[in-house]
N, C-alpha and C. Protein backbone atom coordinates (compact mmCIF):
# COMPACT_ATOMS: atom_id res chain seq x y z
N UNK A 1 64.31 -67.53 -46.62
CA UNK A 1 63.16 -67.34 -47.51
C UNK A 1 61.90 -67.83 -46.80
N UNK A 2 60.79 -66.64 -46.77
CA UNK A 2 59.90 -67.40 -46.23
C UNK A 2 58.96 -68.26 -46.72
N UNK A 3 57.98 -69.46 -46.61
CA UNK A 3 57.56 -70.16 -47.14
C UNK A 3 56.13 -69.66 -47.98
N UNK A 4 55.62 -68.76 -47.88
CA UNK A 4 55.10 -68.20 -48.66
C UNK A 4 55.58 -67.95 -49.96
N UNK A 5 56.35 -67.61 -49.88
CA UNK A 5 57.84 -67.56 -51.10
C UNK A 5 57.48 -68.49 -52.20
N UNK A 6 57.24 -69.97 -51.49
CA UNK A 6 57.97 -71.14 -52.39
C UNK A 6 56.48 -71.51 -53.15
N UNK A 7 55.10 -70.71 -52.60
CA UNK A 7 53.73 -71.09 -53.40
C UNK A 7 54.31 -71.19 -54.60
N UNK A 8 54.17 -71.67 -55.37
CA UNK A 8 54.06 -71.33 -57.02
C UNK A 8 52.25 -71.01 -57.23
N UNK A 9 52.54 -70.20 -57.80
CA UNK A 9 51.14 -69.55 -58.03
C UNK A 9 50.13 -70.01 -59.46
N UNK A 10 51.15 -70.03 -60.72
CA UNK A 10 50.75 -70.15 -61.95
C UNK A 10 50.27 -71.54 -62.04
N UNK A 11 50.52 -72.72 -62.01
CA UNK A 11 49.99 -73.97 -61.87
C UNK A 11 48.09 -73.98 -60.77
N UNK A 12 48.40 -73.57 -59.88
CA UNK A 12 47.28 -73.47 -58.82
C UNK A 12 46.49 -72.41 -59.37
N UNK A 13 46.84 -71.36 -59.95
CA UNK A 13 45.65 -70.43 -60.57
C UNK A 13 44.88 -70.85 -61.90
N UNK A 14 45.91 -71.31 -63.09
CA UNK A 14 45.62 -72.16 -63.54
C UNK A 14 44.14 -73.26 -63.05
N UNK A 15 44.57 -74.20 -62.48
CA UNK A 15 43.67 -75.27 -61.74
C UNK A 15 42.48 -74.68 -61.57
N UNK A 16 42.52 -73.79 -60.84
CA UNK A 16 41.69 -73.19 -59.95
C UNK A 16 40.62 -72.48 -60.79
N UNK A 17 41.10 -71.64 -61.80
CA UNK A 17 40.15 -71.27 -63.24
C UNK A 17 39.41 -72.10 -63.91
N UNK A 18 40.11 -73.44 -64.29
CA UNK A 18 39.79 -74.33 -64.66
C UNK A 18 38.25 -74.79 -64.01
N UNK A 19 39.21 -75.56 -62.72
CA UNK A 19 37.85 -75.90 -61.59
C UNK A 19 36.61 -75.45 -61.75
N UNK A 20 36.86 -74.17 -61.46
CA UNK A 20 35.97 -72.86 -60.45
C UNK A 20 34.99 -72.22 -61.97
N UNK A 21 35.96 -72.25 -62.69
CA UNK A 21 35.16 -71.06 -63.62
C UNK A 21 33.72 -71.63 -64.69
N UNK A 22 34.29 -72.88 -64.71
CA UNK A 22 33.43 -73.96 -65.30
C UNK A 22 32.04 -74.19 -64.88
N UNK A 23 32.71 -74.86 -63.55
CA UNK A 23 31.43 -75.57 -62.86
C UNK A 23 30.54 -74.05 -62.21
N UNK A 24 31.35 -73.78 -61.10
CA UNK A 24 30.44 -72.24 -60.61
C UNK A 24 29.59 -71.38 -61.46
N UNK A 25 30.37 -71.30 -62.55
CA UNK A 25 30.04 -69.97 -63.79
C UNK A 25 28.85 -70.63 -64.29
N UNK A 26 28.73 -72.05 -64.24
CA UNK A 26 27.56 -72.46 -65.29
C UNK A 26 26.76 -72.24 -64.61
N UNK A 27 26.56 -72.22 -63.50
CA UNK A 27 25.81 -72.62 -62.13
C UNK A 27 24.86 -71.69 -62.32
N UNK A 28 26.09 -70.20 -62.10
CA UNK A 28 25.57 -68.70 -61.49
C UNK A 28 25.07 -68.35 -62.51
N UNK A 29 24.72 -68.91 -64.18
CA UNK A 29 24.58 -68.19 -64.93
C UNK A 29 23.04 -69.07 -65.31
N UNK A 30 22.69 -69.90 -64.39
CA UNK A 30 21.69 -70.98 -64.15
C UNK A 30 20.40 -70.58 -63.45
N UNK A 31 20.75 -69.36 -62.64
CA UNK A 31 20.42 -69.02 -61.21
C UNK A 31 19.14 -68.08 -61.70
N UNK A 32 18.07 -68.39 -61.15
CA UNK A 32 16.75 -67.75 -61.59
C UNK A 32 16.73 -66.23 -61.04
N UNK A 33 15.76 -65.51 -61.62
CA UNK A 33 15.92 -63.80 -61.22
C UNK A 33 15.45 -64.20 -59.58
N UNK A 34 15.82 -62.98 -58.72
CA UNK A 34 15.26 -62.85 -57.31
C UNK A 34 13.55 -62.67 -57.75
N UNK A 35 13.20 -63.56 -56.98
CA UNK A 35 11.38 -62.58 -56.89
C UNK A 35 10.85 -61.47 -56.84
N UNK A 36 11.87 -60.56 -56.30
CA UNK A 36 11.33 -58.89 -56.06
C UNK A 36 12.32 -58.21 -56.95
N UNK A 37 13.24 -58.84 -58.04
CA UNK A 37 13.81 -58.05 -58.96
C UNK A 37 12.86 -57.28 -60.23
N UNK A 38 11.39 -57.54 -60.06
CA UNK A 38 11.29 -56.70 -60.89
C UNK A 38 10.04 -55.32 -60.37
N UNK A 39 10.38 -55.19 -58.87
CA UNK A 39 9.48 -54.43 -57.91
C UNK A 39 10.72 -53.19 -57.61
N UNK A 40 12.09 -53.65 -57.81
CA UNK A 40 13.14 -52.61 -57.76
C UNK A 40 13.37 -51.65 -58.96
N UNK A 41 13.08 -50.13 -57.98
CA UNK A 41 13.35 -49.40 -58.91
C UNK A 41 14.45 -49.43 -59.41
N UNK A 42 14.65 -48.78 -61.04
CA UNK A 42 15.89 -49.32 -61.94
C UNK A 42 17.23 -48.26 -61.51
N UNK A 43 17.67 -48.49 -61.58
CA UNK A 43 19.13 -47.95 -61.60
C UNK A 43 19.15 -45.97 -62.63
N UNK A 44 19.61 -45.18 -61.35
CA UNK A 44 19.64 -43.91 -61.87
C UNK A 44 20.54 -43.84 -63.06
N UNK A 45 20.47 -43.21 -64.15
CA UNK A 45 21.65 -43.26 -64.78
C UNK A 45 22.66 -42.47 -64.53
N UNK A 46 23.34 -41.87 -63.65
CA UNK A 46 24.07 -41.30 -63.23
C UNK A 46 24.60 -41.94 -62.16
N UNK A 47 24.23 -42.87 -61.94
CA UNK A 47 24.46 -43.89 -61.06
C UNK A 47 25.94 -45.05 -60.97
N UNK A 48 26.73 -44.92 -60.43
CA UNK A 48 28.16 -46.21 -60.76
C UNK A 48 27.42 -47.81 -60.75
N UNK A 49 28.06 -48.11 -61.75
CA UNK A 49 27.62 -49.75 -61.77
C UNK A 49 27.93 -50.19 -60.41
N UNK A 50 28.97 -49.93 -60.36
CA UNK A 50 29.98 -50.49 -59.21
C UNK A 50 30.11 -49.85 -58.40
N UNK A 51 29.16 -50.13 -57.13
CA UNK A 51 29.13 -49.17 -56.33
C UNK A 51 30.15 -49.41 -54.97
N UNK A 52 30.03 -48.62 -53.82
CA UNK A 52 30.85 -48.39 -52.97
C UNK A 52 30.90 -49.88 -52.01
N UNK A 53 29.67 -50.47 -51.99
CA UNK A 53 29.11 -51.82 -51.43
C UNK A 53 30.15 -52.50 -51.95
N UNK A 54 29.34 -52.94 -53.40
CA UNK A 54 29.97 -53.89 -54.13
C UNK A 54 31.91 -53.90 -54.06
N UNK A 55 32.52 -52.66 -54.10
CA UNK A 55 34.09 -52.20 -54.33
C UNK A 55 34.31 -52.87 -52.77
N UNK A 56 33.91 -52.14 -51.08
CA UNK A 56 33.86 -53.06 -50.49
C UNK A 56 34.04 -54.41 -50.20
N UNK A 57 32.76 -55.09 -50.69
CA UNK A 57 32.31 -56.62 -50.94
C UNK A 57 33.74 -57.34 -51.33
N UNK A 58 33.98 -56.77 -52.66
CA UNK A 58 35.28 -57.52 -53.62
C UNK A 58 36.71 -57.20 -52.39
N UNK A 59 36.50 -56.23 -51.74
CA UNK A 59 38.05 -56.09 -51.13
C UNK A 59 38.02 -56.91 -50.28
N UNK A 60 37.28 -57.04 -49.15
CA UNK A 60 36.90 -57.56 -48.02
C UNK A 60 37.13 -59.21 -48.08
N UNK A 61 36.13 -59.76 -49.48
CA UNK A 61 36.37 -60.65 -49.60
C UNK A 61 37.63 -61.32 -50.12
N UNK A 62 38.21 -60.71 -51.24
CA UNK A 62 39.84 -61.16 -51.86
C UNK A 62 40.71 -61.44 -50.36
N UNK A 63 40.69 -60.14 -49.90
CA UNK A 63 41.49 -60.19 -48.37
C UNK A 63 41.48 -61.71 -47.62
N UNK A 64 40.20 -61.92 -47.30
CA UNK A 64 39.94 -62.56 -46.50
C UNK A 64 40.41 -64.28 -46.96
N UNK A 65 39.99 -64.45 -48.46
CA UNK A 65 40.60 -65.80 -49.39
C UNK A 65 41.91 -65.92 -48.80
N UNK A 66 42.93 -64.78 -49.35
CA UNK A 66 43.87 -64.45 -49.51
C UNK A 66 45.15 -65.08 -47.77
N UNK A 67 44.38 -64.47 -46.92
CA UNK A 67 44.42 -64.77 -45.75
C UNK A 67 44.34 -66.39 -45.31
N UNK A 68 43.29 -66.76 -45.69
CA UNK A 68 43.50 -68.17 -45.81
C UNK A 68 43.92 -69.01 -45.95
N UNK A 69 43.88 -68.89 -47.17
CA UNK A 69 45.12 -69.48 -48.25
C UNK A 69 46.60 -69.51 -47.80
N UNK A 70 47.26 -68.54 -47.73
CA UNK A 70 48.39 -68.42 -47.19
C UNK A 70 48.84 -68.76 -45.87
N UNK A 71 47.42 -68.39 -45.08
CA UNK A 71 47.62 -69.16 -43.47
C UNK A 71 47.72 -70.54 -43.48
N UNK A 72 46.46 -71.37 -44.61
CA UNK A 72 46.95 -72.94 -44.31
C UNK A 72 48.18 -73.00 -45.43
N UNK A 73 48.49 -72.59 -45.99
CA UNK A 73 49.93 -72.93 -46.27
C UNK A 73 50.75 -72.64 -45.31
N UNK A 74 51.02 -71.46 -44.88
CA UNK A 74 51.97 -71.50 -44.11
C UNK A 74 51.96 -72.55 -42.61
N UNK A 75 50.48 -72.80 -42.07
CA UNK A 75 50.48 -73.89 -41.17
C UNK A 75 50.94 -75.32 -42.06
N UNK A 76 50.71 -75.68 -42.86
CA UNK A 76 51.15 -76.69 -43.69
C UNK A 76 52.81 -76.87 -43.32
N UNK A 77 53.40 -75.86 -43.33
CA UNK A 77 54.62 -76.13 -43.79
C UNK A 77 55.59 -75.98 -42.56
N UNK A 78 54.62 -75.57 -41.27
CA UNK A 78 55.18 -75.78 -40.22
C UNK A 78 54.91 -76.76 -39.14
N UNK A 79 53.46 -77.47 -39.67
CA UNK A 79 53.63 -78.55 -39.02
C UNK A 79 54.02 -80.14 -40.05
N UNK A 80 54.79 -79.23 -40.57
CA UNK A 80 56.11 -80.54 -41.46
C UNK A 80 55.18 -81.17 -42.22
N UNK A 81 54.55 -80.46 -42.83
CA UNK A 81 53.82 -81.26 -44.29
C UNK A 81 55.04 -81.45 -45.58
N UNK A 82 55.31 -81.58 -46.40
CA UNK A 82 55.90 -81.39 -47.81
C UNK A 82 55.56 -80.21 -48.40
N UNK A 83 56.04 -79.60 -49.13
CA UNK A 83 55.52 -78.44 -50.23
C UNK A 83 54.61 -79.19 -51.09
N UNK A 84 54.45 -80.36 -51.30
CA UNK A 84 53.72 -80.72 -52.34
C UNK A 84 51.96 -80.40 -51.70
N UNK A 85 52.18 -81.40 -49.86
CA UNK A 85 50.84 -80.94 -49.46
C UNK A 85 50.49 -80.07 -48.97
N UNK A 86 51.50 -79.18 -48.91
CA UNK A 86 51.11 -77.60 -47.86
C UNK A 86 50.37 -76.66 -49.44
N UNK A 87 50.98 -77.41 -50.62
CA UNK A 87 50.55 -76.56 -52.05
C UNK A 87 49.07 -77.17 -52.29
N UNK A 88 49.12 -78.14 -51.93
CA UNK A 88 47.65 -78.97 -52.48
C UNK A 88 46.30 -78.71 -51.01
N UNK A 89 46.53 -78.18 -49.85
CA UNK A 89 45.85 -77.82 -48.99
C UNK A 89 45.57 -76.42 -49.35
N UNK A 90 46.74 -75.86 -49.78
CA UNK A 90 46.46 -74.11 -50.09
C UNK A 90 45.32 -74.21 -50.94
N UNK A 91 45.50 -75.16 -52.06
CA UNK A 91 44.36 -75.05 -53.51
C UNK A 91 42.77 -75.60 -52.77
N UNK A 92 43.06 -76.36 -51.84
CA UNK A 92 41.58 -77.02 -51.54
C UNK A 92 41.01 -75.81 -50.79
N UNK A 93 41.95 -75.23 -49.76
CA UNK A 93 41.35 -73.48 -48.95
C UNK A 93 40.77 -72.78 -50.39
N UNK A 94 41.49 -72.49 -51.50
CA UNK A 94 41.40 -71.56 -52.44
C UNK A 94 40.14 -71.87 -52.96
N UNK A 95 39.57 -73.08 -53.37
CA UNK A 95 38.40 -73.90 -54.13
C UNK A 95 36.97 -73.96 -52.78
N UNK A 96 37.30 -74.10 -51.92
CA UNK A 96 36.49 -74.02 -51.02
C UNK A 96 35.88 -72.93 -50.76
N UNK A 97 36.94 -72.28 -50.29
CA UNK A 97 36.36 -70.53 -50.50
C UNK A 97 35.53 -69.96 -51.49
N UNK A 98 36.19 -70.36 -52.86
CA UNK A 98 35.38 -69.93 -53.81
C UNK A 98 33.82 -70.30 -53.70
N UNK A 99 33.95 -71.79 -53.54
CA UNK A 99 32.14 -72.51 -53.31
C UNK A 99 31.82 -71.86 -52.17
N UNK A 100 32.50 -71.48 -50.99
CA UNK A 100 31.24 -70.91 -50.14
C UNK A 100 30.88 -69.31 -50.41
N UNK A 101 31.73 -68.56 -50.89
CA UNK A 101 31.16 -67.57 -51.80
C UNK A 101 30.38 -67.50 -52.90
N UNK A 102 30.51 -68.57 -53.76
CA UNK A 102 29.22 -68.90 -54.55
C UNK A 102 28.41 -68.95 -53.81
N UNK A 103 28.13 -69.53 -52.94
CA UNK A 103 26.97 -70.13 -52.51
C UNK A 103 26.05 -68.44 -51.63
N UNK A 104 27.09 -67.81 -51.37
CA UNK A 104 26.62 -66.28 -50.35
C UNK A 104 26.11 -65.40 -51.41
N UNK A 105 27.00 -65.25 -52.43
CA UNK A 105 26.97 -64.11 -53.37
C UNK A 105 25.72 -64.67 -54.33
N UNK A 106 25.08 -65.55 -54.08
CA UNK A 106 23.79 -65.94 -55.60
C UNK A 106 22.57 -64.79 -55.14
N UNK A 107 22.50 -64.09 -54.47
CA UNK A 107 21.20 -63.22 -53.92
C UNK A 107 21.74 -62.02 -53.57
N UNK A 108 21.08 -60.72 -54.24
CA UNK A 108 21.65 -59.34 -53.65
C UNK A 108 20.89 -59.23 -52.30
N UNK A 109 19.47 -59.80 -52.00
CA UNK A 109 19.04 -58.88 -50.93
C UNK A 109 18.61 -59.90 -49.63
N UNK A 110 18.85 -61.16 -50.55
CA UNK A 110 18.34 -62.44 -49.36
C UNK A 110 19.13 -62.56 -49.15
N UNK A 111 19.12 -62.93 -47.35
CA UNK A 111 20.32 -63.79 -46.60
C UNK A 111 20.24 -65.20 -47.07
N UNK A 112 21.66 -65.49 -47.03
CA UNK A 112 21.97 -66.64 -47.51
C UNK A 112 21.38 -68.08 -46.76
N UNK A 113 21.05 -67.89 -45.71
CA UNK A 113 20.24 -68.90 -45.20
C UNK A 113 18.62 -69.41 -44.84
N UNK A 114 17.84 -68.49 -46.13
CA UNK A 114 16.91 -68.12 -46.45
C UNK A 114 16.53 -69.67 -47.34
N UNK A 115 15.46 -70.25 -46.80
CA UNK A 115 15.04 -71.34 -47.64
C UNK A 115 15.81 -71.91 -49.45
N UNK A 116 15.71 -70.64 -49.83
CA UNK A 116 15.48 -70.64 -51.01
C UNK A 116 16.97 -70.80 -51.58
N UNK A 117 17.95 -71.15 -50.60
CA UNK A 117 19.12 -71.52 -51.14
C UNK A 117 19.49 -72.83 -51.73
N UNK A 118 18.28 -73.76 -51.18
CA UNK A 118 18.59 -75.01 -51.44
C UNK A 118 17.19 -75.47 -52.71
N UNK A 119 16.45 -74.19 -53.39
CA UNK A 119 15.28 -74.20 -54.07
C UNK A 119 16.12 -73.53 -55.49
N UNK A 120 15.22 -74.08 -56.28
CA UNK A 120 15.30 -73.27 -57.66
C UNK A 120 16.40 -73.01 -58.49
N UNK A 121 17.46 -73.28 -58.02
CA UNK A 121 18.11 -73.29 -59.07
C UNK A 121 19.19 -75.89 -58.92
N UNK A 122 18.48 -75.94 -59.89
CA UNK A 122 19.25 -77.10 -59.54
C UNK A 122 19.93 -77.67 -60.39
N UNK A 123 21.13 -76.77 -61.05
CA UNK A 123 22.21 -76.87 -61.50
C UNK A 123 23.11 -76.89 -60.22
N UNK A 124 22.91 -76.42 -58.99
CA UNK A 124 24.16 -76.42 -58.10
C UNK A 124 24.30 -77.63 -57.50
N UNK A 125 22.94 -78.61 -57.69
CA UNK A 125 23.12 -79.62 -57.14
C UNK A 125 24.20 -80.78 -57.96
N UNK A 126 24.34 -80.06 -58.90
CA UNK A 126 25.42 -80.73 -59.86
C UNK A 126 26.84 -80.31 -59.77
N UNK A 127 26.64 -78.75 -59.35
CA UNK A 127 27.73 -77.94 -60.11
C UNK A 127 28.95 -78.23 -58.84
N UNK A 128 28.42 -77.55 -57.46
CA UNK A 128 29.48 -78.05 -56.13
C UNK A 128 29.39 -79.14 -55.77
N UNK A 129 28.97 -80.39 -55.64
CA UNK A 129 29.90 -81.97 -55.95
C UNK A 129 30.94 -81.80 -57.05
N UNK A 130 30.53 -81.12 -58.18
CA UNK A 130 31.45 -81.28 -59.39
C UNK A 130 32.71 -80.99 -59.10
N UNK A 131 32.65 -79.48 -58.38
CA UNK A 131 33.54 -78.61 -58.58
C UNK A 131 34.91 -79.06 -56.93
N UNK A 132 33.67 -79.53 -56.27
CA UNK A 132 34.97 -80.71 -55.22
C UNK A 132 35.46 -81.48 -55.39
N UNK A 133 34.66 -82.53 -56.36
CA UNK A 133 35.15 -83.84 -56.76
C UNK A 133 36.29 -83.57 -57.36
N UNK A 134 36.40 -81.98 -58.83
CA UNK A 134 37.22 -81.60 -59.52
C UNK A 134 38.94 -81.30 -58.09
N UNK A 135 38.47 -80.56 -57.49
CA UNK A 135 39.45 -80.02 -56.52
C UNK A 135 39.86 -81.39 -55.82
N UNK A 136 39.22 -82.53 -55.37
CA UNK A 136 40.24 -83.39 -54.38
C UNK A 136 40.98 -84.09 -55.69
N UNK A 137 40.48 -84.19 -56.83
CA UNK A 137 41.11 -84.91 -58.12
C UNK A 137 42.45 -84.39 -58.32
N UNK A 138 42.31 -82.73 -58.82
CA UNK A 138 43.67 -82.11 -58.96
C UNK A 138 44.70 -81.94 -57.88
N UNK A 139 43.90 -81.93 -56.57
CA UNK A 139 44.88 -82.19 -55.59
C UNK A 139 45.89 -83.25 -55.39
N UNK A 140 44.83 -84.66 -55.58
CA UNK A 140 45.46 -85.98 -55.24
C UNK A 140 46.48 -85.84 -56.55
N UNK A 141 46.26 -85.51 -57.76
CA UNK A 141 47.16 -85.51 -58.64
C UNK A 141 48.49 -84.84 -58.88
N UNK A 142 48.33 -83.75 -58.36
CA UNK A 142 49.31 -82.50 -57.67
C UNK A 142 50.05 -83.23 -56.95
N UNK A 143 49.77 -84.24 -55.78
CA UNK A 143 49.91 -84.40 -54.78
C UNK A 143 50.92 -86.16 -55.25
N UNK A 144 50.16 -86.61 -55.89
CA UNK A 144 51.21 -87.83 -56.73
C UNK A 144 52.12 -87.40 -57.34
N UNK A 145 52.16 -86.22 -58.26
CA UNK A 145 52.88 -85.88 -59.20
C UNK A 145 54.21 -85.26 -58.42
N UNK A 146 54.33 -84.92 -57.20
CA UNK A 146 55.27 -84.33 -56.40
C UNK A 146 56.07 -84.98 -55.94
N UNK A 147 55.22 -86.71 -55.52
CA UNK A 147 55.54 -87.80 -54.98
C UNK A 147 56.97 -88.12 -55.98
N UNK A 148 56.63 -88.27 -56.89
CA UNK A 148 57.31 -88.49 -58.15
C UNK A 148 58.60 -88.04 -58.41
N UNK A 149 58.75 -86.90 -58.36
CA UNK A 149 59.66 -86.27 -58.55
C UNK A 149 60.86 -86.39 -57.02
């Protein structure tokens, strides 16, 4: 069986909703209009919400989490970690990822390393400490609770 196998998924997705959906979601929903959002012409109506970019964007990126995730697990578990910490490294890749995609995805047309990432909205200065502090918490707890058993 390979060790990918032995993730349990439902506990860590769980977590991870929890974490992520809270702190991020309040964040992104915090996040002031772009400056030139109201110089863009509006959307044709014949037009897909969801365009070929965006369908892209979402594949590219899931992939790439996905990849991660499973790579430091599977390095976890071959350089002789426990399942408890090869499971609790997978969740910190999974939570991490998410924050540095928050942090890319807050702007359709600015690059992300554009002043204004660290301007104007300052709920994030709350929200990613939160949302790490949340992730090494459930980890270390994950990570006792395995001890345990």
């Amino acid at each position: 069986m390979c060790g990918s196998c032995v993730l349990s998924c439902l506990p860590c997705r769980l977590l991870v909703n929890l974490v992520t959906s809270i702190t991020l979601g309040l964040a992104l929903a915090a996040e002031p209009a772009e400056p030139s959002v109201m110089q863009r012409p509006p959307r044709r109506p014949n037009k897909r919400l969801v365009g070929k970019l965006l369908l892209w964007r979402c594949f590219f990126v899931c992939h790439l989490v996905v990849v991660l995730v499973l790579g430091m697990f599977e390095w976890a578990l071959t350089t002789e970690r426990t399942l408890g910490q090869a499971r609790a490294e997978a969740f910190n890749v999974l939570v991490g990822a998410q924050v540095v995609y928050f942090i890319t995805c807050r702007f359709l047309k600015t690059s992300t390393f554009h002043p204004r990432v660290f301007k104007g909205n300052k709920v994030i200065y709350v929200s990613v400490p939160a949302t790490l502090l949340l992730m090494v918490s459930c980890a270390a707890a994950a990570a006792s609770l395995s001890h345990q058993h």
